[in-house]
Protein backbone atom coordinates (compact mmCIF):
# COMPACT_ATOMS: atom_id res chain seq x y z
CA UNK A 1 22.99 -29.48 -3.42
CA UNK A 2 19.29 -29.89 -4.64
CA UNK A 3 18.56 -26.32 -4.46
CA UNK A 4 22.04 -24.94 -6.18
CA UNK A 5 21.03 -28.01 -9.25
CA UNK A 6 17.31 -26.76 -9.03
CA UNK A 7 18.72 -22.67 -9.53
CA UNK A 8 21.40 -24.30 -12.40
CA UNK A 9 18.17 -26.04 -14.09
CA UNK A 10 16.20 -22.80 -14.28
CA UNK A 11 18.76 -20.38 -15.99
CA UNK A 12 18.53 -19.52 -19.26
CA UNK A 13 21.12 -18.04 -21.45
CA UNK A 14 20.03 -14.87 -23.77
CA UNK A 15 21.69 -13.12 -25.92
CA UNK A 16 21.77 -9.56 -25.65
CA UNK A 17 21.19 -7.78 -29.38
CA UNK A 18 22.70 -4.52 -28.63
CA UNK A 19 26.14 -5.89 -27.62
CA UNK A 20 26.34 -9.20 -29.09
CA UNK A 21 27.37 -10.43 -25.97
CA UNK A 22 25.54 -13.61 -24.11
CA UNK A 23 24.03 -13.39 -20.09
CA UNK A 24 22.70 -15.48 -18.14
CA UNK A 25 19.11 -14.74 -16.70
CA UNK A 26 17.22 -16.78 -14.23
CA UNK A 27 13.95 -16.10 -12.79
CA UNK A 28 14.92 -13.33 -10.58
CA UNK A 29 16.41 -11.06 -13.27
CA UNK A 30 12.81 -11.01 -14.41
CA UNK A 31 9.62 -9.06 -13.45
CA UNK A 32 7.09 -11.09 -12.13
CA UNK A 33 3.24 -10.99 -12.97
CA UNK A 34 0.94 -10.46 -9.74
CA UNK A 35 -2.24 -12.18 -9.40
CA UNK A 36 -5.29 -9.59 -8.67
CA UNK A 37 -7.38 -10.01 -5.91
CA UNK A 38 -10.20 -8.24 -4.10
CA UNK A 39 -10.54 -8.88 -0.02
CA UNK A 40 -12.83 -7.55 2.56
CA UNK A 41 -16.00 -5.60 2.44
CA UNK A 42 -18.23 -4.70 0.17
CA UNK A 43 -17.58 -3.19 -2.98
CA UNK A 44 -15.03 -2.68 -5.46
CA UNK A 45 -16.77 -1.56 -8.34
CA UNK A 46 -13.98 1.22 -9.00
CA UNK A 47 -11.31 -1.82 -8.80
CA UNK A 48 -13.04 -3.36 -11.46
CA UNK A 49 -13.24 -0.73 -13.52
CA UNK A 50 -9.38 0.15 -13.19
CA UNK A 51 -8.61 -3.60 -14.25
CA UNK A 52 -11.49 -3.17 -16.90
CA UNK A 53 -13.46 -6.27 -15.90
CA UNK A 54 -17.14 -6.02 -17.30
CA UNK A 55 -18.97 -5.37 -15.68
CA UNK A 56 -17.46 -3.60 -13.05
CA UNK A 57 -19.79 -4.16 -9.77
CA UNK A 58 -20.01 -3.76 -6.13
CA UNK A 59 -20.52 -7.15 -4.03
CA UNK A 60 -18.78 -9.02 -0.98
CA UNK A 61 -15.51 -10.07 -3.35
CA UNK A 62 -14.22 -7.08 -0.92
CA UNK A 63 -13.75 -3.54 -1.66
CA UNK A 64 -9.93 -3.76 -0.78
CA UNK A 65 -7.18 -5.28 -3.13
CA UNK A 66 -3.87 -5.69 -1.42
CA UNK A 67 -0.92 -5.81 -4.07
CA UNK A 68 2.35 -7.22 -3.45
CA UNK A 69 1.32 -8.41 -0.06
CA UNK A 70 3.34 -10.96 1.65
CA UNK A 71 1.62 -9.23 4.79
CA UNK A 72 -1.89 -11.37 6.27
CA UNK A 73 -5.53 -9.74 7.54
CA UNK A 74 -4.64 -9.44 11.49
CA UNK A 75 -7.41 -12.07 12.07
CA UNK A 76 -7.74 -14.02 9.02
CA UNK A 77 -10.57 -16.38 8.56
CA UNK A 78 -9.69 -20.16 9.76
CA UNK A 79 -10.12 -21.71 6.38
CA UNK A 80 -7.86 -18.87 5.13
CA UNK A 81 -4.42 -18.41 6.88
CA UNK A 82 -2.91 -15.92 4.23
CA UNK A 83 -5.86 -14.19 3.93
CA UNK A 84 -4.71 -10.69 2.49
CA UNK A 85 -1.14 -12.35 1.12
CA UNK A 86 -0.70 -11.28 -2.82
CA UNK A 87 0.01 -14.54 -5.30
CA UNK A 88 2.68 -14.19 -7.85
CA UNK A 89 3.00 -15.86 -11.85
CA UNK A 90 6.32 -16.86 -12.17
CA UNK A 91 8.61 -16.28 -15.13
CA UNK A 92 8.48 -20.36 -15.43
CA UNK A 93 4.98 -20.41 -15.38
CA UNK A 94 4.37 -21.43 -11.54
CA UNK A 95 1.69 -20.23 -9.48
CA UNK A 96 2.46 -19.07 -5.34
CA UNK A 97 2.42 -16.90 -2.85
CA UNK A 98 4.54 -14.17 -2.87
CA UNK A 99 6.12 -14.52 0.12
CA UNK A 100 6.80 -18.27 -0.78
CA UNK A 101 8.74 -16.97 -3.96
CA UNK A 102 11.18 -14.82 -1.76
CA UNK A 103 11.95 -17.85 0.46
CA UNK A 104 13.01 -19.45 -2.59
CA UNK A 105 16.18 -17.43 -2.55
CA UNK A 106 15.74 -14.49 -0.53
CA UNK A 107 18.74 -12.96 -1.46
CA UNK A 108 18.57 -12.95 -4.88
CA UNK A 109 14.86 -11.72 -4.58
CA UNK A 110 15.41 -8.96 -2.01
CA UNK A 111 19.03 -8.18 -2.48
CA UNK A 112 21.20 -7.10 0.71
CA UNK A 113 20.52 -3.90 1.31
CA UNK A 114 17.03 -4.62 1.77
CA UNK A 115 17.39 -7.95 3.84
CA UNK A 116 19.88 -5.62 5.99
CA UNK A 117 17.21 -2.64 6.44
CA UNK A 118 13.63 -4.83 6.25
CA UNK A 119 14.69 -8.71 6.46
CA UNK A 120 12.77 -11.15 4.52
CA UNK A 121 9.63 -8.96 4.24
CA UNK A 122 8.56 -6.43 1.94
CA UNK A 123 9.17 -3.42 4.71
CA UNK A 124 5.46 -2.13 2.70
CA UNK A 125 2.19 -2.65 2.34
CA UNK A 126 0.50 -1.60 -0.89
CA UNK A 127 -3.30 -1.43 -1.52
CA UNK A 128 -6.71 -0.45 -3.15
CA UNK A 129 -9.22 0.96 -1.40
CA UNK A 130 -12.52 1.72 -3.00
CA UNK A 131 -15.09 3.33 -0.18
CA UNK A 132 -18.67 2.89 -1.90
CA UNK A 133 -19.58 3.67 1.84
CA UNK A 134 -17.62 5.60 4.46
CA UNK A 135 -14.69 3.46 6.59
CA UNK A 136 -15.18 3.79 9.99
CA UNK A 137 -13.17 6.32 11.74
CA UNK A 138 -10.07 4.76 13.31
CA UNK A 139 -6.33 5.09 14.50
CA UNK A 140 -3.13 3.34 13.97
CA UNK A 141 -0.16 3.17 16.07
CA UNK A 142 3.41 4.50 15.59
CA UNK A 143 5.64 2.25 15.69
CA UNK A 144 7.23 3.07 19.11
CA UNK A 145 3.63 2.34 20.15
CA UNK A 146 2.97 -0.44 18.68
CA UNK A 147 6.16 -2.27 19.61
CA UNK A 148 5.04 -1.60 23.78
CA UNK A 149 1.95 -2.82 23.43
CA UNK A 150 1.54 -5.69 20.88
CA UNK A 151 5.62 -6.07 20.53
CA UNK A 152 4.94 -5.40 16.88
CA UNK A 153 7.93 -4.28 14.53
CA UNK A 154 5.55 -2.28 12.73
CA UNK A 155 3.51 0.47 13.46
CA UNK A 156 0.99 1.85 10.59
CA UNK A 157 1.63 4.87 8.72
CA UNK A 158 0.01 4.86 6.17
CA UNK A 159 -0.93 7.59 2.59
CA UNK A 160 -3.28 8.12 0.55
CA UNK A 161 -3.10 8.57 -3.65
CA UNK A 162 -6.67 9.22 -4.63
CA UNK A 163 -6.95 8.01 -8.58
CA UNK A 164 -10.56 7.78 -8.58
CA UNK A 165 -14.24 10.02 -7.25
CA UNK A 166 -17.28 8.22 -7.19
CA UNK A 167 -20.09 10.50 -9.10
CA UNK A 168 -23.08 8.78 -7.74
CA UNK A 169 -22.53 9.35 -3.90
CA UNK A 170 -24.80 11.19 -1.85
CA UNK A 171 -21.93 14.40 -1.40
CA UNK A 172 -18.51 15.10 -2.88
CA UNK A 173 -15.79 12.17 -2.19
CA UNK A 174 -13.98 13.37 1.51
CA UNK A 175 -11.64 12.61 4.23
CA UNK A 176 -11.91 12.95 7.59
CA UNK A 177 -8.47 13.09 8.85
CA UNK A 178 -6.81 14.80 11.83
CA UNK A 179 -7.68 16.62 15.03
CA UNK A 180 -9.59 19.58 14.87
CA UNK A 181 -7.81 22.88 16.85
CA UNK A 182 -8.12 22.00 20.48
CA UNK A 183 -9.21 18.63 20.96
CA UNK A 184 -7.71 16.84 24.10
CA UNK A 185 -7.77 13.28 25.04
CA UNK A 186 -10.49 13.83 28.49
CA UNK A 187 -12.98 15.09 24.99
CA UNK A 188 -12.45 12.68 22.99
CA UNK A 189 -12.62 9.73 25.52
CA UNK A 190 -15.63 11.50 27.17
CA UNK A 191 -17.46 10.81 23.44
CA UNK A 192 -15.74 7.36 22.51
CA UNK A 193 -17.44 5.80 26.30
CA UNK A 194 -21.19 6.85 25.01
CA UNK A 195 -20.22 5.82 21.53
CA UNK A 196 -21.11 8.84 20.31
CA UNK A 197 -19.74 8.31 17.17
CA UNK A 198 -21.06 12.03 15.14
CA UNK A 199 -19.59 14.01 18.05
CA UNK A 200 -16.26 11.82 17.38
CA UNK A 201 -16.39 12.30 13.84
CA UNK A 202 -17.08 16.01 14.70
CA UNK A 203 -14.11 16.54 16.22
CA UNK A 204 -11.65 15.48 13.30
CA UNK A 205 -11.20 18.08 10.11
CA UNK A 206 -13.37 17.08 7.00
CA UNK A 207 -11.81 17.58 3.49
CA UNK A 208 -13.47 17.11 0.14
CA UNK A 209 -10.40 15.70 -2.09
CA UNK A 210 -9.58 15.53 -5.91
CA UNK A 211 -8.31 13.36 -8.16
CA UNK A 212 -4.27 13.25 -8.12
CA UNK A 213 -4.00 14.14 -4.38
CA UNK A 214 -1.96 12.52 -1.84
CA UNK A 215 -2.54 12.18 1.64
CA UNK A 216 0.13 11.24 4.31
CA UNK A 217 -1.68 9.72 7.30
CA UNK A 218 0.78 10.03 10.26
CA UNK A 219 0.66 7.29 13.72
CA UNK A 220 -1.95 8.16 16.19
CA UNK A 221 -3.60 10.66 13.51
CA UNK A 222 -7.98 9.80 13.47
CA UNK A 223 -9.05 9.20 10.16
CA UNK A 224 -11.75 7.93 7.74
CA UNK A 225 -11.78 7.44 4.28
CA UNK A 226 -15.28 8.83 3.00
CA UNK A 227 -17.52 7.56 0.60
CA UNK A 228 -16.71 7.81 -3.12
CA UNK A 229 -13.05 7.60 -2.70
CA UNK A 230 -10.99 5.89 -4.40
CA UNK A 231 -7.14 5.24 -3.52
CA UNK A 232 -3.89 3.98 -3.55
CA UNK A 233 -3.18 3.31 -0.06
CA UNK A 234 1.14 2.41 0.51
CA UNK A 235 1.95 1.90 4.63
CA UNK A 236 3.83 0.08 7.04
CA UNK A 237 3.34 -3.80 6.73
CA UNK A 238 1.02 -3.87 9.73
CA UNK A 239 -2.78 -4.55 9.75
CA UNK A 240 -3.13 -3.01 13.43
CA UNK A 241 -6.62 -1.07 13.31
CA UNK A 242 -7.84 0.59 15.84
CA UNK A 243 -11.80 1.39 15.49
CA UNK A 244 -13.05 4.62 17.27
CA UNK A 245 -16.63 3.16 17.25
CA UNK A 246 -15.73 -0.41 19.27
CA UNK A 247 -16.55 0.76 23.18
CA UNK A 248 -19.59 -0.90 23.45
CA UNK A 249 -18.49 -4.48 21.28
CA UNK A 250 -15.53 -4.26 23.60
CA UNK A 251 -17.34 -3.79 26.56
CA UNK A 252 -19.77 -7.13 25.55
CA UNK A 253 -16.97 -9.02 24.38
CA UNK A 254 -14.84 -8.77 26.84
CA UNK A 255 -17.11 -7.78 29.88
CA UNK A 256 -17.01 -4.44 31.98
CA UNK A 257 -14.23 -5.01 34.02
CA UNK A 258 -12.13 -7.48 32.27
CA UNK A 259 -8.25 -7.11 31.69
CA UNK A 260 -8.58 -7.75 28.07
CA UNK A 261 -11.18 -4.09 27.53
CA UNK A 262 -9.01 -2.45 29.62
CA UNK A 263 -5.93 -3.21 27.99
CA UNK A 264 -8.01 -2.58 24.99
CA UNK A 265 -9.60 0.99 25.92
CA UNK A 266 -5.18 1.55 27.01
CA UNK A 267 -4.24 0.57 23.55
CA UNK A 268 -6.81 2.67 21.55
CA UNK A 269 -6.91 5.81 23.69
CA UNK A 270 -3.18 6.29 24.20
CA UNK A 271 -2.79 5.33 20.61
CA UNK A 272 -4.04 9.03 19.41
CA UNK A 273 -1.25 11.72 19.37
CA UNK A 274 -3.83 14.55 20.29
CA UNK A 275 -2.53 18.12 18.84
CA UNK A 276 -4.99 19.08 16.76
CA UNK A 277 -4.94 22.22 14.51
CA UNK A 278 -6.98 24.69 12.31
CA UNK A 279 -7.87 23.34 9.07
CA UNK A 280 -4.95 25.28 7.25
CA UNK A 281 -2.82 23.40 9.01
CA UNK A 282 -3.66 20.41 8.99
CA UNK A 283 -3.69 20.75 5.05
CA UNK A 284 -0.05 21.50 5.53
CA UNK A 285 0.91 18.71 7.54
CA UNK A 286 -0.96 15.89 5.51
CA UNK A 287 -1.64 16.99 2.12
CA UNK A 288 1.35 16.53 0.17
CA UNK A 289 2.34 18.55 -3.01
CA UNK A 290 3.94 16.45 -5.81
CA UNK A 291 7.54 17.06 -6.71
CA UNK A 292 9.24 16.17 -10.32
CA UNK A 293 12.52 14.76 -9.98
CA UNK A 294 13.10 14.12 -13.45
CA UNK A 295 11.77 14.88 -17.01
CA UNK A 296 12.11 14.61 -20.48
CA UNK A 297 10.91 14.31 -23.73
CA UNK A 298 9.63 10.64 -22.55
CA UNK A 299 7.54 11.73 -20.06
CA UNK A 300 8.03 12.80 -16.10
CA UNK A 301 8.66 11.03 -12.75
CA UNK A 302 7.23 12.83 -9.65
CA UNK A 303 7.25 12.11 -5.99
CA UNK A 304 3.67 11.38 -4.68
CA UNK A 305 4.99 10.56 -1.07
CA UNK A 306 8.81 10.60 -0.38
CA UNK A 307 10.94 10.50 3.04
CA UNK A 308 10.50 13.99 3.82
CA UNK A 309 6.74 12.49 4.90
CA UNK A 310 8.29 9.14 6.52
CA UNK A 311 11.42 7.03 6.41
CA UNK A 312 9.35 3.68 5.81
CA UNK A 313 8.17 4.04 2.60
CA UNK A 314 7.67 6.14 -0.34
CA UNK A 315 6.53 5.85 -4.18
CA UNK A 316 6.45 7.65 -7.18
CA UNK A 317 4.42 8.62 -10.59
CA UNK A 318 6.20 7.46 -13.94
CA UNK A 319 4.33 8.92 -16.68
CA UNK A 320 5.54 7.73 -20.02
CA UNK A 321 4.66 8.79 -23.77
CA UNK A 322 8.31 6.61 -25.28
CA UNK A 323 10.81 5.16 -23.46
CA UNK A 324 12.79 5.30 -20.28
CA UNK A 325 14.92 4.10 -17.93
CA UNK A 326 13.35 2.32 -14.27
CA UNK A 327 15.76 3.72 -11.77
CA UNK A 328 17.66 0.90 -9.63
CA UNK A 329 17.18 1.43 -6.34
CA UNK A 330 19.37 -2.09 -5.03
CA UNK A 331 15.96 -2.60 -3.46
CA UNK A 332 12.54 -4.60 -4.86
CA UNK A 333 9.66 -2.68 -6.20
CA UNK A 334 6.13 -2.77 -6.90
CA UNK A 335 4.56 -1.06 -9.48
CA UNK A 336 0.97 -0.30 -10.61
CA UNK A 337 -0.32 0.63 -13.91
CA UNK A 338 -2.68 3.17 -13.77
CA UNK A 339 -3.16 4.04 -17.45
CA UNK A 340 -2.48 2.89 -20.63
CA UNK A 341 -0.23 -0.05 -22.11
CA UNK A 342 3.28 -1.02 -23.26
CA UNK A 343 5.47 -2.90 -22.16
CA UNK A 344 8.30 -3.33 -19.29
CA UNK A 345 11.89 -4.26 -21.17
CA UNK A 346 14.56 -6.05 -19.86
CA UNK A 347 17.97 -7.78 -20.27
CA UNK A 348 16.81 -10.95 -22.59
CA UNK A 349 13.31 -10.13 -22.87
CA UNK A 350 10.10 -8.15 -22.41
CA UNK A 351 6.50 -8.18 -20.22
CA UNK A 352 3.27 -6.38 -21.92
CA UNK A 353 1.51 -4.57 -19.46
CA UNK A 354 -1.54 -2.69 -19.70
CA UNK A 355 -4.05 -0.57 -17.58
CA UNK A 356 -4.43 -2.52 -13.83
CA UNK A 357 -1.58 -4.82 -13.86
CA UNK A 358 0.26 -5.31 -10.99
CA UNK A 359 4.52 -6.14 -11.21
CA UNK A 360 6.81 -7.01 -8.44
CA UNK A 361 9.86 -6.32 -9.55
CA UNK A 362 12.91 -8.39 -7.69
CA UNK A 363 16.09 -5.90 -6.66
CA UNK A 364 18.15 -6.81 -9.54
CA UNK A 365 16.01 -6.56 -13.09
CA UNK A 366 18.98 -5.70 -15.65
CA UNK A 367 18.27 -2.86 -17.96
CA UNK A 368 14.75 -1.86 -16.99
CA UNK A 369 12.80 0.13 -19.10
CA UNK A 370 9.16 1.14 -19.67
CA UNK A 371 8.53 1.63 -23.19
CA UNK A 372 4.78 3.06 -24.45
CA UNK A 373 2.22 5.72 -23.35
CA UNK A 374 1.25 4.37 -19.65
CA UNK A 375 1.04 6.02 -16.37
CA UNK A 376 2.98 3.90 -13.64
CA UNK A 377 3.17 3.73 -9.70
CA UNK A 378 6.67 2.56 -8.42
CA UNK A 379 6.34 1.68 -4.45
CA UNK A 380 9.64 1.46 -2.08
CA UNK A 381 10.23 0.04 0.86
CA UNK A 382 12.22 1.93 3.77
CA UNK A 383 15.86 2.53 2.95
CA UNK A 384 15.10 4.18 -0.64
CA UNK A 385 15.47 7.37 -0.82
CA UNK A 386 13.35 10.01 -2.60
């Protein structure tokens, strides 16, 4: 009874101009305002400069910001417990985690369809990742993977959107990314033991990228994001990371022999899907060409990734010079803004936005529209289509 009084005592009634004709909103017909972070690392200069804080600089606030996240670090600190989780502004003016806003009301957050396909959770993970210094070179699961050996729903695909290059970096902003033609596992595990790290590195396909490319970075693929780049990364809800440089910190954390490095050494090393190719075709398989599914005088909407790449996420470019329509999905979304301002419409009301806001929008935001000259990123969890 106290929560149905609590929903009653937060609806407001509006009064749609165009028809003449009354509705009632609450909260969850509403976008809602993300709070911006930075996590892990050091750097994040390019962040800053995206949400045009001044001035923009490179320190231990973390060179990561994780947007929409109701997802935590996979060891967060103690004093931290939902380290990595994104904070939400609500409509009414409170401050709180997102995933505390869904429990609110999951239903009316989430809708069914996506409680059916992805339960409670966002089914995504959306962040930025600014590399003033090379990532190590690592692996992720699939999720067939990671379910046998950490009984983990999630595996980690993952993509790439780079919207930013680094000028003052010692060589063009790169990848490394994917098996070169021929490696095997007896190779690769023969250079992982000595920790040879340049003879790993050597083995996996190096790519100088460009602004406005997108990456999809399959399960078990080796991969590196390389100094200068800047990205959009969208994956699987999963923070499973699997280092290719950690044989000797395993081996004196754990011990030589223990169970816990060998289940370790099982985990990494049977984690790689090894079927390497040329470099031609391993553009093929992970570099992914836009495609415009609709245009108009107001602009365009292109796929960056879609679900001919994976089933468990995709998103979308929305660039806009007047006014248009957000396409429902019956699913929530989570959009960036990349470049310039306006303003999101809706059913009773409207939200500015300009250049590095962040917006969760809940499943059901009546009469959507983006209205103004702004380039927007629209991520979707599994069970949308594009």
């Amino acid at each position: 009874m106290r929560i149905v009084q609590w929903r009653e005592n937060i609806r407001k009634i509006y009064k749609n101009n165009l028809g003449g004709k009354y509705i009632i909103m609450n909260i969850y017909n509403q976008p809602w305002r993300l709070v911006q972070n930075r996590i892990r690392g050091n750097g994040g200069r390019e962040i800053d400069k995206l949400r045009n804080i001044s001035p923009p600089v490179d320190d231990k606030s973390g060179s990561e910001a994780w947007i929409g996240s109701v997802t935590r670090v996979e060891n967060p600190p103690a004093d931290k417990p939902n380290y990595g989780c994104s904070e939400v502004i609500l409509p009414d003016g409170r401050q709180m985690f997102l995933f505390e806003a869904i429990d609110l009301s999951p239903e009316d957050v989430l809708g069914e369809k996506h409680i059916s396909q992805n339960g409670t959770g966002l089914g995504m993970l959306i962040k930025y990742l600014d590399a003033q210094k090379q990532y190590g070179l690592q692996c992720h699961p699939t999720r067939e993977w990671a379910k046998k050996m950490w009984n983990s729903d999630y595996g980690k695909e993952e993509s790439w959107y780079v919207i930013g290059v680094r000028e003052d970096t010692a060589e063009p902003a790169y990848i490394l990314l994917g098996f070169k033609d021929g490696v095997n596992r007896e190779e690769w595990e023969k250079h992982y033991r000595k920790d040879d790290i340049a003879a790993l590195e050597n083995l996996c396909h190096k790519i100088k990228v460009k602004v406005g490319e997108a990456y999809f970075v399959g399960g078990g693929v080796p991969h590196a994001l390389g100094e200068g780049c800047f990205v959009i990364e969208v994956q699987e809800p999963c923070d499973i990371t699997l280092g290719a440089h950690t044989y000797e910190f395993a081996k004196k954390h754990w011990g030589a022999d223990s169970i816990a490095k060998q289940t370790y050494d099982e985990r990494l090393l049977g984690s790689y899907i090894y079927d390497g190719c040329t470099f031609e075709e391993n553009l093929r398989r992970w570099r992914i060409p836009r495609k415009t599914i609709r245009s108009g005088d107001w602009g365009r909407e292109e796929i960056v990734i879609g679900t001919s790449q994976t089933k468990f996420f995709s998103f979308t470019e929305l660039t806009v010079n007047g006014s248009v329509d957000v396409l429902g999905t019956g699913f929530p979304q989570v959009a960036i803004v990349l470049k310039g301002e306006g303003k999101i419409s809706f059913s009773g009301g409207d939200m500015k936005i300009n250049q590095g806001d962040e917006i969760f929008l809940p499943f059901n935001v009546p009469d959507a529209r983006i209205e103004g000259n702004a380039t927007v990123v629209l991520c979707h969890p599994e069970g949308v289509i594009y």
